[in-house]
Protein backbone atom coordinates (compact mmCIF):
# COMPACT_ATOMS: atom_id res chain seq x y z
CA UNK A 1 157.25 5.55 -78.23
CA UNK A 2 160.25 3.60 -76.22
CA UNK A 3 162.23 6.60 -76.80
CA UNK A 4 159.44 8.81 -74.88
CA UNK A 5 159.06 6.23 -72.33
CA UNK A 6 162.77 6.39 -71.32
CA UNK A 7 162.61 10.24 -71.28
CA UNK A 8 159.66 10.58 -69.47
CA UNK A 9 161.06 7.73 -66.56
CA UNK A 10 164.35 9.57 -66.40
CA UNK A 11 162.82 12.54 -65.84
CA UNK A 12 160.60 11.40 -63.12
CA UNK A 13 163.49 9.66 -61.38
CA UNK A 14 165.52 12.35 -61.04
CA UNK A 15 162.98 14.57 -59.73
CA UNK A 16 161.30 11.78 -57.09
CA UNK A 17 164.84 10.24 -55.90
CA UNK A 18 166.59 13.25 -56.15
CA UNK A 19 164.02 16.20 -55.35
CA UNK A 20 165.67 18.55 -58.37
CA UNK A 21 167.58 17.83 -61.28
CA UNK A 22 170.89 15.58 -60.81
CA UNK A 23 173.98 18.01 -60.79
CA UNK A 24 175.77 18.93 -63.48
CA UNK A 25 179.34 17.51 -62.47
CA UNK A 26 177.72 13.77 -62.51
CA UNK A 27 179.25 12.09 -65.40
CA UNK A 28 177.03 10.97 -68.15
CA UNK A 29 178.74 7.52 -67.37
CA UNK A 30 177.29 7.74 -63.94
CA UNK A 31 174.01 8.70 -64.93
CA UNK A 32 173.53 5.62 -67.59
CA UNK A 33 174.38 3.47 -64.35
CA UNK A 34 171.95 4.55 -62.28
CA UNK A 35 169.27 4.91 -65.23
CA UNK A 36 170.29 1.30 -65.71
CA UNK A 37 170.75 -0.14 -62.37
CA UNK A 38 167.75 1.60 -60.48
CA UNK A 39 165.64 2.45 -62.56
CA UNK A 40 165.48 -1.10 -64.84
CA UNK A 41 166.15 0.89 -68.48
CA UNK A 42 167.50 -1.55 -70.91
CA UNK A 43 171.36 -0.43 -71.85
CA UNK A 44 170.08 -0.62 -75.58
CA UNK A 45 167.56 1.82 -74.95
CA UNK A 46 170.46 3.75 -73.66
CA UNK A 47 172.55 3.83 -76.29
CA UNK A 48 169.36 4.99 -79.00
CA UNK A 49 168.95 7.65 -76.67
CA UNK A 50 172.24 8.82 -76.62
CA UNK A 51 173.19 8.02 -80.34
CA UNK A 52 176.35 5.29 -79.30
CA UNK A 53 176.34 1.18 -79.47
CA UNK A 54 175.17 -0.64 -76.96
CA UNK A 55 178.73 -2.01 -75.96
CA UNK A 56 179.70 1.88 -75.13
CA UNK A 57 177.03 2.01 -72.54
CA UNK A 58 177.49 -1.62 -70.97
CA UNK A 59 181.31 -0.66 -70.77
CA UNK A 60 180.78 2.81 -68.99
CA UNK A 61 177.92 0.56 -66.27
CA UNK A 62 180.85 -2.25 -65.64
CA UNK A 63 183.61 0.32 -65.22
CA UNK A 64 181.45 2.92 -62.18
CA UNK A 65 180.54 -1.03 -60.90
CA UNK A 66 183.78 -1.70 -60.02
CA UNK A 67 184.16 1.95 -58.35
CA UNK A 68 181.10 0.34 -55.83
CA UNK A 69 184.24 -0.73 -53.56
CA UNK A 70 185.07 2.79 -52.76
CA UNK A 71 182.89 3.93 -50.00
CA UNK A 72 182.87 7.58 -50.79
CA UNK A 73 181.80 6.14 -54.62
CA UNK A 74 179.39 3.92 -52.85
CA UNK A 75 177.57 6.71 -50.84
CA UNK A 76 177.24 8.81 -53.46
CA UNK A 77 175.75 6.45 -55.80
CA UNK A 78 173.18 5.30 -53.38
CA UNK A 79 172.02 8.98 -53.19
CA UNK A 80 171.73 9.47 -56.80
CA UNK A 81 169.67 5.89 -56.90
CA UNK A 82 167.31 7.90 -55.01
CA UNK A 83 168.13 6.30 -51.71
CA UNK A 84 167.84 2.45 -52.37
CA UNK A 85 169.86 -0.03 -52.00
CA UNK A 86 171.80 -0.68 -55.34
CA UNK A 87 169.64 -3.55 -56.17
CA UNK A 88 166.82 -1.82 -58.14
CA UNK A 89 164.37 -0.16 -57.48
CA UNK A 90 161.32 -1.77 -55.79
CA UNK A 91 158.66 -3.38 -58.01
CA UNK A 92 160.92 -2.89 -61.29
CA UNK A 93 160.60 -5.77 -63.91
CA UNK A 94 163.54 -8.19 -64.47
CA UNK A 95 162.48 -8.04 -68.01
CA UNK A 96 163.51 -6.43 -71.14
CA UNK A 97 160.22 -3.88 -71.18
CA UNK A 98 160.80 -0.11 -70.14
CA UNK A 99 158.74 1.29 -67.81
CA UNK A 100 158.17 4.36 -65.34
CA UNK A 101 159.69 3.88 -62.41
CA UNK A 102 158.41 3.21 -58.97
CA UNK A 103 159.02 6.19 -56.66
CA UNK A 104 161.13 6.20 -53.47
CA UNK A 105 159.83 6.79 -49.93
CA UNK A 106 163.31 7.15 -48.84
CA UNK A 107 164.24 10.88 -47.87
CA UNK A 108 166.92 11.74 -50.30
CA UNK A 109 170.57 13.28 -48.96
CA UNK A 110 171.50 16.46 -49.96
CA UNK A 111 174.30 16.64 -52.90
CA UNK A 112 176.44 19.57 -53.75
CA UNK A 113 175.53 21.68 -56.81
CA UNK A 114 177.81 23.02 -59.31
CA UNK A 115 179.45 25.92 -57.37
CA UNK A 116 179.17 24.43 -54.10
CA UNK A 117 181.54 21.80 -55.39
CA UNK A 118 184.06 24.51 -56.97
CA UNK A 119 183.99 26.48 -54.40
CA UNK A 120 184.52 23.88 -51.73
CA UNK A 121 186.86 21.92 -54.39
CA UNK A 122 189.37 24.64 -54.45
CA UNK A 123 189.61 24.70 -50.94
CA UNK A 124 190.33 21.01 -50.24
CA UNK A 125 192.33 20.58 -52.91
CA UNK A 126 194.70 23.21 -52.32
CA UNK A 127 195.12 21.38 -48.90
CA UNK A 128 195.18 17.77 -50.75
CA UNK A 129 197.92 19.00 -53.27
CA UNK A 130 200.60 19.69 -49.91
CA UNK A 131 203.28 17.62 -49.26
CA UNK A 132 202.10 14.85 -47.23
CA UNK A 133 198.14 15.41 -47.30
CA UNK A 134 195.28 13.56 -46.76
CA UNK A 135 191.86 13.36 -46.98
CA UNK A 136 190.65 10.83 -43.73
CA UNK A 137 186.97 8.93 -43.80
CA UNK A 138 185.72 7.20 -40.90
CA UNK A 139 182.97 5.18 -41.64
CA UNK A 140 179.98 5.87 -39.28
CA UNK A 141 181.51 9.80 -39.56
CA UNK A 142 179.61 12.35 -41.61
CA UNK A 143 182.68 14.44 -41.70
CA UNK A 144 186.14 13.58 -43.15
CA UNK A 145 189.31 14.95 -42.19
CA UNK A 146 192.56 16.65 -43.63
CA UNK A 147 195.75 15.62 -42.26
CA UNK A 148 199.41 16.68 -43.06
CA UNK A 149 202.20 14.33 -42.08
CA UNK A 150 205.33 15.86 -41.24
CA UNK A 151 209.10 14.99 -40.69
CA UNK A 152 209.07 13.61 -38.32
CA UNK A 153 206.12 11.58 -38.61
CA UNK A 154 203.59 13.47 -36.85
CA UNK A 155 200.36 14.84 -38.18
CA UNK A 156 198.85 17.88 -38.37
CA UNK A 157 194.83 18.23 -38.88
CA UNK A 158 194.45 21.39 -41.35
CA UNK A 159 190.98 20.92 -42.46
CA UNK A 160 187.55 19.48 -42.03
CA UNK A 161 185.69 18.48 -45.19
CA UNK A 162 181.31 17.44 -45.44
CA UNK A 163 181.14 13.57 -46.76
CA UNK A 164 178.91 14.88 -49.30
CA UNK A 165 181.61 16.86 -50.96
CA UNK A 166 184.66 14.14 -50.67
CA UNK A 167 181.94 12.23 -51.89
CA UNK A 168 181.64 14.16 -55.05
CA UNK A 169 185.05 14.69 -55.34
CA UNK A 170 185.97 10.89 -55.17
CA UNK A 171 183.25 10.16 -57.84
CA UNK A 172 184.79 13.06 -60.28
CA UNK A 173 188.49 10.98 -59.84
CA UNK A 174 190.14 13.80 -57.93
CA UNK A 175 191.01 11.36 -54.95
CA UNK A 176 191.43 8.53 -54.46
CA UNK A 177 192.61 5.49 -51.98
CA UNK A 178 194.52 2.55 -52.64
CA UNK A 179 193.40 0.69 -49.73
CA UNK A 180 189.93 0.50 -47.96
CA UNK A 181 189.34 0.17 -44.13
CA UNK A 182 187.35 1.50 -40.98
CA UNK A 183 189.34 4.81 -41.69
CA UNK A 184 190.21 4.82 -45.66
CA UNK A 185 192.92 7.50 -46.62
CA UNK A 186 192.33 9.42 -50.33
CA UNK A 187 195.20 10.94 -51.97
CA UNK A 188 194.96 13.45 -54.86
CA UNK A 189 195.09 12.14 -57.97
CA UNK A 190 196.82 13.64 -61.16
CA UNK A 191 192.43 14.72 -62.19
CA UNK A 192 192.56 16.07 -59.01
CA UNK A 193 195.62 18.40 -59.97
CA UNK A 194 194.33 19.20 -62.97
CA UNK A 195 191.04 20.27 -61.64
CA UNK A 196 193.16 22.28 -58.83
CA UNK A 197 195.16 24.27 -61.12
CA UNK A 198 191.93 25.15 -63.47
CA UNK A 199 190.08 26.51 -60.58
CA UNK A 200 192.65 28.73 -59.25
CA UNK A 201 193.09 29.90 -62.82
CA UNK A 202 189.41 30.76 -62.90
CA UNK A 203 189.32 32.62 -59.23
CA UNK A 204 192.81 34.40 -60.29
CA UNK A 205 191.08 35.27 -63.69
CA UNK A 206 188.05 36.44 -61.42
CA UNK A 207 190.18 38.25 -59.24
CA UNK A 208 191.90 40.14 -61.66
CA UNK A 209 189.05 41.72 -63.18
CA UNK A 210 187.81 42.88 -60.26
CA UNK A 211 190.79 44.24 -59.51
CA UNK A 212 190.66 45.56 -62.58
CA UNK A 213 187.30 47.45 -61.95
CA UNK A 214 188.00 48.80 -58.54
CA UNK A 215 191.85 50.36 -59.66
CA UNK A 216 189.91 51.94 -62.59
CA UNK A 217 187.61 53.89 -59.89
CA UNK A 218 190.23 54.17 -56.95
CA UNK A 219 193.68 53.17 -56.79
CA UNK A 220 194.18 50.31 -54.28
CA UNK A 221 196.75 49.07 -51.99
CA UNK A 222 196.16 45.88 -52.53
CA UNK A 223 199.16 43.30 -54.05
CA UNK A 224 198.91 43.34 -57.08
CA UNK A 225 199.46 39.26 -57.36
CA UNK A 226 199.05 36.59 -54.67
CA UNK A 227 201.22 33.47 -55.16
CA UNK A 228 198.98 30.63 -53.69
CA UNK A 229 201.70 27.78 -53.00
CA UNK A 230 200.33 24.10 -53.60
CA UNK A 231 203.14 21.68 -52.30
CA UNK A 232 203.53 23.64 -49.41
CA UNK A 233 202.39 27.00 -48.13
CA UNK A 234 205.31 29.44 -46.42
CA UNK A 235 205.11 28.10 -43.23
CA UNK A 236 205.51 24.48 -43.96
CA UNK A 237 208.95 26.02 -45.62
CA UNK A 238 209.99 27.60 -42.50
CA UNK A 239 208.79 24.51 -40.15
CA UNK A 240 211.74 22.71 -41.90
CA UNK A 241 214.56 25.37 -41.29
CA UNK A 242 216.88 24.54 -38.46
CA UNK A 243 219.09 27.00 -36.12
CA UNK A 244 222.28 26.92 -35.00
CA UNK A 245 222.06 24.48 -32.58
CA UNK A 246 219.91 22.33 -34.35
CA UNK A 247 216.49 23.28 -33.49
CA UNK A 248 213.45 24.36 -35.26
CA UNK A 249 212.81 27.69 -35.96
CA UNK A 250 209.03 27.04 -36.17
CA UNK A 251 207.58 24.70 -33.66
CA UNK A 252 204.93 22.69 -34.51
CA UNK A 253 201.89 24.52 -32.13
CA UNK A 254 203.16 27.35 -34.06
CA UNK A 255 202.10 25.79 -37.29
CA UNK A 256 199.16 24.38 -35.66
CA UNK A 257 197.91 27.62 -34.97
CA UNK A 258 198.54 29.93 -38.10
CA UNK A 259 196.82 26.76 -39.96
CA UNK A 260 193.97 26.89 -37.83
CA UNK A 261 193.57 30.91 -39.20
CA UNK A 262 194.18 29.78 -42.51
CA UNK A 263 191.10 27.70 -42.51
CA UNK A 264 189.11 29.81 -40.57
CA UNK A 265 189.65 32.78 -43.35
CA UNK A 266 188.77 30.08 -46.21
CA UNK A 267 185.97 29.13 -44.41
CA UNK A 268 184.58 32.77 -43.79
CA UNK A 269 185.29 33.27 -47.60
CA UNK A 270 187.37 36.09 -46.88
CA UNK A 271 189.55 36.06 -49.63
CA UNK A 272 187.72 38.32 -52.39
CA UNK A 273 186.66 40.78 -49.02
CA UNK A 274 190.37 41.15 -47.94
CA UNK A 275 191.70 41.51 -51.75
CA UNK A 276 189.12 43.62 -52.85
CA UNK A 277 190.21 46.45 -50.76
CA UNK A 278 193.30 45.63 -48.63
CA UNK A 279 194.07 48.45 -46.65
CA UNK A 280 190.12 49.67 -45.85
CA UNK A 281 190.35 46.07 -44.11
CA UNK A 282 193.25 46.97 -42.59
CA UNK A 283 191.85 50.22 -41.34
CA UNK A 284 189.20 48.89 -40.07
CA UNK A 285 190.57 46.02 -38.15
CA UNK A 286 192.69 48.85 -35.95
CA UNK A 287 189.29 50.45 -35.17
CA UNK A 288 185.89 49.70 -33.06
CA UNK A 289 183.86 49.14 -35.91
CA UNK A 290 185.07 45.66 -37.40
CA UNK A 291 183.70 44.29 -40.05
CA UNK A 292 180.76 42.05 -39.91
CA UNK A 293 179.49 39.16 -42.24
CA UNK A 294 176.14 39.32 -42.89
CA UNK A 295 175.66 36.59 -45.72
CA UNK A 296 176.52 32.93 -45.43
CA UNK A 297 176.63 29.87 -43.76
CA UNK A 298 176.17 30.26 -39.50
CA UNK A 299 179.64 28.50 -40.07
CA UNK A 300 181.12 30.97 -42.00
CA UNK A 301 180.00 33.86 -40.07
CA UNK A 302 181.25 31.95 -36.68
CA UNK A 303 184.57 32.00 -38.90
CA UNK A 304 184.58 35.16 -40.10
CA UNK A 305 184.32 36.58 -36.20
CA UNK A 306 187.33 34.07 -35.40
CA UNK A 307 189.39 35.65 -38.02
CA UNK A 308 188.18 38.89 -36.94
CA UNK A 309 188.85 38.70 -33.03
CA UNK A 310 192.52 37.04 -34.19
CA UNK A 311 194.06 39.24 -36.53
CA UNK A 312 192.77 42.40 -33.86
CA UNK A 313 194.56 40.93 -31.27
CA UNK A 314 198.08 40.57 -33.63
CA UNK A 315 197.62 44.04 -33.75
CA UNK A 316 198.62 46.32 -36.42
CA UNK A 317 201.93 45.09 -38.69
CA UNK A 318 201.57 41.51 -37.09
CA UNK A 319 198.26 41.00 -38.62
CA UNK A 320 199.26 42.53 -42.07
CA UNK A 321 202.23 39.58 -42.12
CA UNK A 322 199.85 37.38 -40.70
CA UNK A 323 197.02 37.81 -43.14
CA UNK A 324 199.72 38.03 -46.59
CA UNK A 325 201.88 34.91 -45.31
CA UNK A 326 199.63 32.23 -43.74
CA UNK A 327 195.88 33.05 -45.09
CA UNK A 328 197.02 34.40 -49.05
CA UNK A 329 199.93 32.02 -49.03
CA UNK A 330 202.41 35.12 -50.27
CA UNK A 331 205.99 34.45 -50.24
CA UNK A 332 208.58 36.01 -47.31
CA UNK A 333 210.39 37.73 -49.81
CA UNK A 334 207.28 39.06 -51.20
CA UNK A 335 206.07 40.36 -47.84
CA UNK A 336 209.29 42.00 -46.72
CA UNK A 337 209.20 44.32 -50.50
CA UNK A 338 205.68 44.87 -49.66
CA UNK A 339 205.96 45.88 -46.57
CA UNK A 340 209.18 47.45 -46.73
CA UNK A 341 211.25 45.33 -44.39
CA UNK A 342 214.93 44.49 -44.58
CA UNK A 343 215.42 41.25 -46.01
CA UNK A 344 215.55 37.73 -43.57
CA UNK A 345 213.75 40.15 -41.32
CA UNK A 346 210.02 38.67 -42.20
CA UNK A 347 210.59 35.33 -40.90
CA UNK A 348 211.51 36.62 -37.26
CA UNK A 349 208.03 38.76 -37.35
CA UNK A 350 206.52 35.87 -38.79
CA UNK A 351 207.41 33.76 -35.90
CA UNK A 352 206.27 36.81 -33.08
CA UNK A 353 202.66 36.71 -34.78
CA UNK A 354 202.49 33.18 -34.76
CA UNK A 355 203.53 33.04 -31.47
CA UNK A 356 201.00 35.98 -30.41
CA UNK A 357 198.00 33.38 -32.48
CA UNK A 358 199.04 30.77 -30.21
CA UNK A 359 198.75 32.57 -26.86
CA UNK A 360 195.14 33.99 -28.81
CA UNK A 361 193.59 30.43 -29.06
CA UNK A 362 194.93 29.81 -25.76
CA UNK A 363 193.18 32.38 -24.09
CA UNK A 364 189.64 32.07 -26.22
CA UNK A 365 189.54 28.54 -26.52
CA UNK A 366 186.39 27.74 -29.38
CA UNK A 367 184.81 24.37 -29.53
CA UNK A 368 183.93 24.39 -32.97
CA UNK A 369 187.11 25.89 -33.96
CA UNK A 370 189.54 23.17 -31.86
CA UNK A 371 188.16 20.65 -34.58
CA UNK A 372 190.01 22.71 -37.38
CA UNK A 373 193.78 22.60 -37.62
C-alpha cells in the first residue's frame, strides 16, 4: 500500500508542480531530493522504492543540499519543487506518514527538455571550452552571459545564454563557480568536457550520415570534414600573431565582429543547412532569391536573416572564407587547399572579410544583435 502511495504522490507532483513529466537529464539524486524535501516522502520509503538502503538515499539528499549555495543550482531546484520555497510544501506533515501531496498555486517556470538542452549544450559549451571563457550570471538577470578574456586583459562577449539552460547545465556538473557574488562566474568543468566532446561526436556521427545519403544521390561540394576547434577557434589564433613592427594582425573589433556571425549562424541553426549542400548555398547567396527560414524560434529566424544580409554583402569568395573559417571553425590551411589558394594567402583574405563584417554591422546596426558578441 505505502509503496502505491509514494507512486501515486510522485506522480501527481510532477505533473501539478511541474505541468509534464520532470526531464530526463534530472538526476535520480535530484529527484529523491525534491520527492523528499517538497513533497514530505520518508527517505526509507525511498530507498524500498528504488531497491537501495536508506543511507544511499540520505547521502545523495545531503550532497544536492550543499549544491543549494549555487544560485543557478538553487533556481533550478525551486522549479522542480514546483515553485515553493525549499521548505516543503504547504500543509505537508512533519511526521513519518506518506501522503499525497498538496498542490501548488505557483505558476511553474519553464525547464529545458532533453534536446533543447543538447542542442543548446553544444553550443555553450563549445564557447565555455575556449581559452579564457566564461559563463556570467547577474542575479536579478534572466539571461547570462559568455565572455572571453584576452591578452591583454580585455573581454570579449561571444554569447548570450537563457538562465534556464545554465541552470540545467550547472545542475548536470558541467560548470561550475568557485566563488558566489552579485555577478557569479562558472567555468567548465572536466563533466562539462566530457559532455562537450560526446555531443560533437554525436552531431559529427549525424552529420556524416547525412552526408552519406545526399553523396549517394548527388555528389556534393561540400568538405568532406569540419574541424570544430575547442580551445580556440582560428581567429583567436590569428588575434595573437604580431607583424613586423609589433602590431596585431587582427584587431580586436575585427574579432568582435566575425564572433558576432559566428553566433548568429549557431543561433539560426545553420550548420546542417550550410553542410548539407554547400555550394547550392553558395549559389544562392550570389542571387535574388536568398534563402529563407521558415521553422524556428522568431530568434532564430531574426538570425538566420542577419547571417543572410552579412555573408551577401562579403560577396562571393569573402563569404565562402568567411562562412568555412569563423562560423565551421575550419583551419587556414584547410581553407586555402579547399579553395585553392596559395599558402599564407588565407589569413590576408581572412582579415579583408572581417574587415568588410565590420563596416556591415556598422552600417545596419541591430539592437538585438549588439547584445551578441
Amino acid at each position: 500500500m505505502g509503496s502505491t502511495i509514494l507512486e501515486i504522490g510522485q506522480t501527481r507532483h510532477r505533473a501539478v508542480g511541474m505541468g509534464s513529466a520532470v526531464p530526463g537529464w534530472v538526476p535520480r539524486s535530484v529527484q529523491n531530493y525534491i520527492d523528499h524535501t517538497e513533497m514530505g516522502i520518508p527517505i526509507r520509503a525511498l530507498a524500498r522504492k528504488q531497491g537501495c538502503h536508506a543511507s544511499t538515499i540520505l547521502r545523495q539528499i545531503r550532497r544536492v543540499e550543499t549544491l543549494r549555495d549555487d544560485p543557478l543550482v538553487d533556481g533550478v531546484l525551486k522549479t522542480l519543487g514546483g515553485g515553493a520555497d525549499g521548505n516543503g510544501v504547504a500543509g505537508q506533515p512533519q511526521g513519518g506518514a506518506t501522503c499525497l501531496p498538496v498542490p501548488s498555486t505557483a505558476p511553474p517556470a519553464a525547464l529545458p527538455d532533453t534536446a533543447q538542452l543538447s542542442e543548446h549544450g553544444l553550443r555553450v559549451l563549445r564557447r565555455l571550452a575556449e581559452t579564457g571563457a566564461m559563463l556570467a550570471v547577474a542575479a536579478d538577470l534572466e539571461k547570462a552571459v559568455i565572455v572571453r578574456d584576452g591578452p591583454g586583459g580585455q573581454s570579449t562577449r561571444t554569447g548570450v545564454v537563457d538562465r534556464a539552460i545554465a541552470e540545467a547545465m550547472a545542475l548536470k556538473g558541467w560548470i561550475l563557480a568557485p566563488v558566489v557574488g552579485r555577478i557569479t562566474r562558472y567555468r567548465i568543468t572536466t563533466a562539462g568536457r566530457a559532455a562537450l566532446a560526446d555531443m560533437m561526436a554525436r552531431a559529427e556521427n549525424a552529420r556524416a550520415g547525412s552526408d552519406d545519403a545526399a553523396r549517394l544521390s548527388e555528389p556534393s561540394e561540400a568538405p568532406r570534414r569540419i574541424r570544430y576547434g575547442i580551445a580556440e577557434s582560428p581567429l583567436v589564433a590569428l588575434a595573437r600573431r604580431r607583424g613586423r613592427e609589433g602590431e596585431k594582425f587582427l584587431e580586436d573589433d575585427l574579432v568582435h565582429a566575425g564572433e558576432r556571425l559566428r553566433e548568429d549562424f549557431e543561433l539560426a541553426q545553420m550548420e546542417a543547412e550550410v553542410a548539407r549542400d554547400w555550394s547550392t548555398f553558395l549559389r544562392t547567396l550570389r542571387s535574388e532569391c536568398a534563402p529563407v527560414q521558415t521553422g524556428g524560434s522568431p530568434a532564430a529566424r531574426r538570425a538566420h536573416v542577419r547571417v543572410i544580409a552579412a555573408l551577401q554583402d562579403l560577396g562571393p569568395g569573402l563569404s565562402d572564407v568567411t562562412l568555412r573559417c569563423c562560423c565551421f571553425l575550419e583551419g587556414l590551411e584547410t581553407a586555402e587547399k579547399t579553395l585553392g589558394w596559395s599558402a599564407r594567402s588565407g589569413k590576408i583574405v581572412l582579415r579583408i572579410a572581417l574587415m568588410g563584417l565590420k563596416r556591415h554591422y556598422a552600417q545596419n546596426p541591430d539592437q538585438s544583435g549588439a547584445m551578441i558578441g
